[in-house]
Structures are given as C-alpha cells and as structure tokens.
N, C-alpha and C. Protein backbone atom coordinates (compact mmCIF):
# COMPACT_ATOMS: atom_id res chain seq x y z
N UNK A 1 -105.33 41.18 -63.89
CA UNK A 1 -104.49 41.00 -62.72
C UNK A 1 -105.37 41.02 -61.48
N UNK A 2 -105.56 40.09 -60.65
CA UNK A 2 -106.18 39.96 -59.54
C UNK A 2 -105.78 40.80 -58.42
N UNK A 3 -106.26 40.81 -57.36
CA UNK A 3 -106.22 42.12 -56.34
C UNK A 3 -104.48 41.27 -55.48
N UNK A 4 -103.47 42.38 -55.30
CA UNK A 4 -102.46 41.93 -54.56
C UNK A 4 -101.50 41.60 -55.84
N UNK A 5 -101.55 40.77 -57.34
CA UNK A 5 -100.69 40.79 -57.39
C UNK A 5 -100.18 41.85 -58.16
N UNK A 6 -98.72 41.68 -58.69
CA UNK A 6 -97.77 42.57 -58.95
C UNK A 6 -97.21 43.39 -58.22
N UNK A 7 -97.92 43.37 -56.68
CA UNK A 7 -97.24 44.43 -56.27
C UNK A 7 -96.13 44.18 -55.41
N UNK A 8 -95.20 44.32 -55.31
CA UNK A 8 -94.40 44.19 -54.24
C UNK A 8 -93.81 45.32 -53.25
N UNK A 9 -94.41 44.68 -51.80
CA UNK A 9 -93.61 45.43 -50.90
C UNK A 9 -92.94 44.79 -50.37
N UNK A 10 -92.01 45.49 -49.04
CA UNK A 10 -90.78 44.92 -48.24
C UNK A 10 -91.83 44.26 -46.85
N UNK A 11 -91.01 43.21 -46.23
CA UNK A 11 -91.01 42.77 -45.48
C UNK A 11 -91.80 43.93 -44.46
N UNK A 12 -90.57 45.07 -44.05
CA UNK A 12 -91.22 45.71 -43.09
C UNK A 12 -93.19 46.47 -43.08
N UNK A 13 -93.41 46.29 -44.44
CA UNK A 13 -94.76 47.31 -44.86
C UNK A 13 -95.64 45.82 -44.71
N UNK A 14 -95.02 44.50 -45.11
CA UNK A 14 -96.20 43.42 -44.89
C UNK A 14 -96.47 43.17 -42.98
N UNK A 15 -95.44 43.35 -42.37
CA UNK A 15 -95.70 42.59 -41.15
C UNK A 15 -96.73 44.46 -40.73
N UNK A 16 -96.37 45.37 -41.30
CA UNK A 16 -97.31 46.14 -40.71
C UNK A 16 -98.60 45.79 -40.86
N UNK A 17 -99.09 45.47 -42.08
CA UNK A 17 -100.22 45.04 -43.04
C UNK A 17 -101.12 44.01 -42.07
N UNK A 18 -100.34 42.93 -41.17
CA UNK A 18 -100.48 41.99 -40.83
C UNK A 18 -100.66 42.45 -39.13
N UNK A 19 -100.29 43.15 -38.93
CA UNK A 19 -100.19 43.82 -37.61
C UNK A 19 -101.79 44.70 -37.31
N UNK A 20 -101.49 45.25 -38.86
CA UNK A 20 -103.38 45.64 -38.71
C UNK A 20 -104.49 44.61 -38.69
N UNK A 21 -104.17 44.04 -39.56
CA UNK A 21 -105.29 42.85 -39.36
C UNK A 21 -105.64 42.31 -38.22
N UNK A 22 -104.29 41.91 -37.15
CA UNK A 22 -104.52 41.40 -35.84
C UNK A 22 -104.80 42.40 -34.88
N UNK A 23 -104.47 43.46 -34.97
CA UNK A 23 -104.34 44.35 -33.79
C UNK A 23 -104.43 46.15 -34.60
N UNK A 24 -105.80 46.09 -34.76
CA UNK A 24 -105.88 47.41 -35.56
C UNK A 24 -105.21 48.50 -34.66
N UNK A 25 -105.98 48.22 -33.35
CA UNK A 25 -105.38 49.66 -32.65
C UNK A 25 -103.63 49.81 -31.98
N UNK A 26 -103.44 49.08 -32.23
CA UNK A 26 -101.77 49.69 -31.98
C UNK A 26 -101.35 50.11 -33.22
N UNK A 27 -101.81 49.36 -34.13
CA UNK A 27 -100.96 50.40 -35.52
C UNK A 27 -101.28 51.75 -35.60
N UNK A 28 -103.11 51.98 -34.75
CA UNK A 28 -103.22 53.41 -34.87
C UNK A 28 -102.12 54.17 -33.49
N UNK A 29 -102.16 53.59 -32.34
CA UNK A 29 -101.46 53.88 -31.01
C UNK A 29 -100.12 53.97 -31.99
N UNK A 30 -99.37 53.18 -32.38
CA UNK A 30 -97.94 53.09 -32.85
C UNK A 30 -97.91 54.38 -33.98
N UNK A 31 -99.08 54.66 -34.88
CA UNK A 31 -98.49 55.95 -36.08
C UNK A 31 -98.93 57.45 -34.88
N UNK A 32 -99.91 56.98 -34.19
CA UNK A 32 -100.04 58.54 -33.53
C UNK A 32 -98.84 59.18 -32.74
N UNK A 33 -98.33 58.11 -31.70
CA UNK A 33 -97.13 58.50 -31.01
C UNK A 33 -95.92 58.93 -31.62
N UNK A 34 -95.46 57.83 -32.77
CA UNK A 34 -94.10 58.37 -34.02
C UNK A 34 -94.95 59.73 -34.51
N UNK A 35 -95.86 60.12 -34.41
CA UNK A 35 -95.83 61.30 -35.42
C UNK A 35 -96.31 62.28 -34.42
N UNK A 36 -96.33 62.25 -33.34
CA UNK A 36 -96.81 63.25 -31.69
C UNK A 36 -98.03 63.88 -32.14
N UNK A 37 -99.19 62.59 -32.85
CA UNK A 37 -100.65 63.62 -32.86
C UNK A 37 -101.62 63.23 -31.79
N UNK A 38 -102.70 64.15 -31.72
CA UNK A 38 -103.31 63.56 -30.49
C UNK A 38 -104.94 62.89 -31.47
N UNK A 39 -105.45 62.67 -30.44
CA UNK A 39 -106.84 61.97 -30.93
C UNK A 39 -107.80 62.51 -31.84
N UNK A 40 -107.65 64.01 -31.92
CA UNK A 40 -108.33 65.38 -32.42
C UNK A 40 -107.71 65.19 -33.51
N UNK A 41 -106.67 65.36 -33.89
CA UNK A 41 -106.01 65.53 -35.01
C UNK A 41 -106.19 64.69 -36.04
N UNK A 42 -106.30 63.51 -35.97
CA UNK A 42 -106.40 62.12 -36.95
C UNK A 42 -108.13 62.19 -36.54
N UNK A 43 -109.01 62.34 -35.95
CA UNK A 43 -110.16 62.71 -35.97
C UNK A 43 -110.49 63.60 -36.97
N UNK A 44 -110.02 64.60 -36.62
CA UNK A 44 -110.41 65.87 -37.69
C UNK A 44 -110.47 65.65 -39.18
N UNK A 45 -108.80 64.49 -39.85
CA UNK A 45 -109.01 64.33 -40.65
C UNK A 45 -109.88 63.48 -41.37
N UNK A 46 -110.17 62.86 -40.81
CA UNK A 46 -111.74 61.47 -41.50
C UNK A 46 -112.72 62.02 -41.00
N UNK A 47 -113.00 62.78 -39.88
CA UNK A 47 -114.15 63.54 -40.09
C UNK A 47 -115.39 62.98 -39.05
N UNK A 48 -114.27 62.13 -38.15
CA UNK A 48 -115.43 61.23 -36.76
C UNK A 48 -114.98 61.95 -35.44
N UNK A 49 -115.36 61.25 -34.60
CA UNK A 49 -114.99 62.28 -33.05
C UNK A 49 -113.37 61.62 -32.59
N UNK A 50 -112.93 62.19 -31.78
CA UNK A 50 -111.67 61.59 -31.09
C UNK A 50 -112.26 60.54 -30.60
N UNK A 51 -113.40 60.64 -29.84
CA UNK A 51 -113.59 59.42 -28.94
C UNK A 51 -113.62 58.27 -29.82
N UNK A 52 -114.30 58.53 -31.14
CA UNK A 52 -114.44 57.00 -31.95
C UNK A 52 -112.90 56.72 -32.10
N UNK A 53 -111.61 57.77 -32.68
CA UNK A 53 -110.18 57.26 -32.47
C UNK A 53 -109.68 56.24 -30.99
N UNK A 54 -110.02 57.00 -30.15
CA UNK A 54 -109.68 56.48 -28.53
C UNK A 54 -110.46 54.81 -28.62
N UNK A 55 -111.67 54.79 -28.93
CA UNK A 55 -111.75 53.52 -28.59
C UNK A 55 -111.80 52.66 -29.77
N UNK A 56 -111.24 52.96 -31.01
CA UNK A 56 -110.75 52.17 -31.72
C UNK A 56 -109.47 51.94 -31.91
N UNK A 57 -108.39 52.30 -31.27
CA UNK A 57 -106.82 52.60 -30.33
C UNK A 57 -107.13 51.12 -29.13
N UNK A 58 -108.08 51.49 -28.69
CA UNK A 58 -107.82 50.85 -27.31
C UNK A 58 -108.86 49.52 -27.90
N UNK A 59 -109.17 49.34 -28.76
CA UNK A 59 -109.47 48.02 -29.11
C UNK A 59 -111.42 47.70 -28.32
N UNK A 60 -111.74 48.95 -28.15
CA UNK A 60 -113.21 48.96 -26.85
C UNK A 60 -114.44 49.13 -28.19
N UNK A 61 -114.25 49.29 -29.41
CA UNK A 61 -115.00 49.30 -30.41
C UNK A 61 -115.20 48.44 -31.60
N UNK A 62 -116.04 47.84 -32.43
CA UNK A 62 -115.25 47.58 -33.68
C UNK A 62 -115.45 47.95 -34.62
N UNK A 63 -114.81 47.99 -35.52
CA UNK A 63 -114.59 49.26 -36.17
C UNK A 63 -114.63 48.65 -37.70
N UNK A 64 -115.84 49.02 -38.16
CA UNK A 64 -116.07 48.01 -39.65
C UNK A 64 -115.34 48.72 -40.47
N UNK A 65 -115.00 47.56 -41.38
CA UNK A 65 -114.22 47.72 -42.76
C UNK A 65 -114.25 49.25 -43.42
N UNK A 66 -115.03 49.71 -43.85
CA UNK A 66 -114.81 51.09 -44.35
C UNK A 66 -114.35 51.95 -43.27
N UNK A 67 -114.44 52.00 -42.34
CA UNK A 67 -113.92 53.01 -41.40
C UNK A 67 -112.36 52.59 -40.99
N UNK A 68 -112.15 51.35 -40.96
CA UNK A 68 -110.84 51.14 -40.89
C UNK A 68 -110.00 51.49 -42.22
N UNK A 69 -110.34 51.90 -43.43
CA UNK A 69 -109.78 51.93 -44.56
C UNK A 69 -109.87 53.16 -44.62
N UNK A 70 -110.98 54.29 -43.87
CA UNK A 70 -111.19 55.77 -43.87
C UNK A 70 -109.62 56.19 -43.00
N UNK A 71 -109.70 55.24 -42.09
CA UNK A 71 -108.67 55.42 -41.29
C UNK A 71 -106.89 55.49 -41.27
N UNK A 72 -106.75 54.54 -42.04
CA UNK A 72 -105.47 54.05 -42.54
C UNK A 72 -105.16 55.20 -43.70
N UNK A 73 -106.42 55.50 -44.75
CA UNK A 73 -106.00 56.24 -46.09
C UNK A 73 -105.91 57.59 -45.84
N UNK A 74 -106.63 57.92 -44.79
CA UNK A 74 -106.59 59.69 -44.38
C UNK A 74 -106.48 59.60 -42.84
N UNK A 75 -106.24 59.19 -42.20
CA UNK A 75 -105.71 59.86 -41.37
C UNK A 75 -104.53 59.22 -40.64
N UNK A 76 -103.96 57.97 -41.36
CA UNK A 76 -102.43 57.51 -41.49
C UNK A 76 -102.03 57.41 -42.51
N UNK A 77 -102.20 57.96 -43.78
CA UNK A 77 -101.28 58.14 -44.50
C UNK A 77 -100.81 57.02 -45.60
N UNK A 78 -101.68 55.64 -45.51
CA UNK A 78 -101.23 54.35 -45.69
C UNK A 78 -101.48 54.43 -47.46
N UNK A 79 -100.83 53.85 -48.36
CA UNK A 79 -101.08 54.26 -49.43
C UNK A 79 -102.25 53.53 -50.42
N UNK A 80 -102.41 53.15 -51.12
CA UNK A 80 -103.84 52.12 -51.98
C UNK A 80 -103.30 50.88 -51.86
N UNK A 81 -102.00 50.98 -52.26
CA UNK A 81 -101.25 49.38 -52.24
C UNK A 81 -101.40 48.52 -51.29
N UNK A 82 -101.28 49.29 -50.19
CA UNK A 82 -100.94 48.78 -48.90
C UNK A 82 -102.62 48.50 -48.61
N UNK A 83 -103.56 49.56 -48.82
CA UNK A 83 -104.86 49.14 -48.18
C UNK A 83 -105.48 47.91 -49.19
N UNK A 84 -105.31 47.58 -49.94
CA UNK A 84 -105.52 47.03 -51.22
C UNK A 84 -104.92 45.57 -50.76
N UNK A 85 -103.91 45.57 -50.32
CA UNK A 85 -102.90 44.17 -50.02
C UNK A 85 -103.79 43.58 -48.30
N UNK A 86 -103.68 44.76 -47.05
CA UNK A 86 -104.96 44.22 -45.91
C UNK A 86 -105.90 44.10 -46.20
N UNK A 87 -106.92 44.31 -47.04
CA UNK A 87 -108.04 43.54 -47.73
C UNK A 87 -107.81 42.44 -48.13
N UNK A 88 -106.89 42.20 -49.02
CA UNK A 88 -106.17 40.76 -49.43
C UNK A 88 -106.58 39.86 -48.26
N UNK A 89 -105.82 39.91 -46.87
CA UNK A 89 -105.48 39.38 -46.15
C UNK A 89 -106.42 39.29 -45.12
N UNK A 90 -107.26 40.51 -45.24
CA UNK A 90 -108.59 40.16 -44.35
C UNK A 90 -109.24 38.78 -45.33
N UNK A 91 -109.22 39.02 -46.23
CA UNK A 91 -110.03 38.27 -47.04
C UNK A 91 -109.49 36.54 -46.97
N UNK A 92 -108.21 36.28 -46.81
CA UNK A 92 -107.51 35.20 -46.72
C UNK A 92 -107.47 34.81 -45.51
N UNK A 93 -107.65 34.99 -44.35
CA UNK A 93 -108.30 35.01 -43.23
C UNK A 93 -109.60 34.62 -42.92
N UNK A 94 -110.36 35.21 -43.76
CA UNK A 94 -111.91 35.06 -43.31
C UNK A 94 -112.03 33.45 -43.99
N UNK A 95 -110.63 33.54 -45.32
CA UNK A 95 -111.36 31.98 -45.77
C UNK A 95 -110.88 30.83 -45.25
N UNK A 96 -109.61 30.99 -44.44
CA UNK A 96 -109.25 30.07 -44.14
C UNK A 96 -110.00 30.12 -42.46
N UNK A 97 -110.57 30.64 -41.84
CA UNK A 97 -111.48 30.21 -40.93
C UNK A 97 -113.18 29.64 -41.54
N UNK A 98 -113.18 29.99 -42.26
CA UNK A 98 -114.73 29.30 -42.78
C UNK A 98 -114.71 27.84 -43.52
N UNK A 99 -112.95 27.56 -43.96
CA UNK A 99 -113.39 26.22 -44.33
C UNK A 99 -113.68 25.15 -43.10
C-alpha cells in the first residue's frame, strides 16, 4: 500500500492538511490560540526556543521538513495519518511544479 492510501479523513482534517502546506504558520497561530498556549509551551515540548515558534508563526523563518513534522507531532498534537497524508501533498506539489 503506497503512502496516503487507505486512509480516509474528513474534509475538515484535509483542508487543514492543505492549510499547512500553504501557510504553516497560522495553523501553528490557529492551534496555539484554540488551546490558550503561549510560545514557551509548544517550545518546551519539541525542545527549540519560543523564538524559533514566533518566527515560524509569523512566517519570518523557514522551517525545514523535519522540524515542521517535530512540530505538528509534538507540539500540536497532529496524528501519523495526518503527517503522513502533508507529506503526500508536499510531495504532489513539489511535482507538479517541476514538471
């Protein structure tokens, strides 16, 4: 079984999926505010400074692939499926700009 299929999610978990891909830092801005943590807190858990949160929020960094997946799996909560499916889509992305 190739990466993505079998799995199915809802509508609402893909346009998130898709929301990261375009715009990493509001999905982090959008889970910190619903859940009232501050920059320290989701820092603490992956184990980087707030400031690397703050300016990967505000879009002033970029923020390579493993750290965005450090990010999503521990310190939002996002599950394998879901990180497993934005890889998908990074990946379907990268190919349809290179042809």
């Amino acid at each position: 079984m190739g990466a993505g299929e079998g799995i199915v999610m809802d509508q609402q978990t893909l346009e998130r999926i898709r929301k990261a891909v375009d715009d990493f830092g509001s999905v982090i801005k959008e889970y910190r505010n619903k859940e009232a943590l501050t920059y320290d807190s989701i820092a603490s858990r992956i184990g980087c400074s707030a400031s690397f949160i703050f300016r990967a929020e505000r879009g002033s960094r970029e923020i390579p692939v493993h750290m965005k997946i450090r990010i999503l799996r521990e310190g939002l909560n996002w599950n394998i499926n879901e990180i497993e499916q934005l890889l998908v889509e990074i990946g379907n992305r990268y190919e349809k700009k290179s042809r």
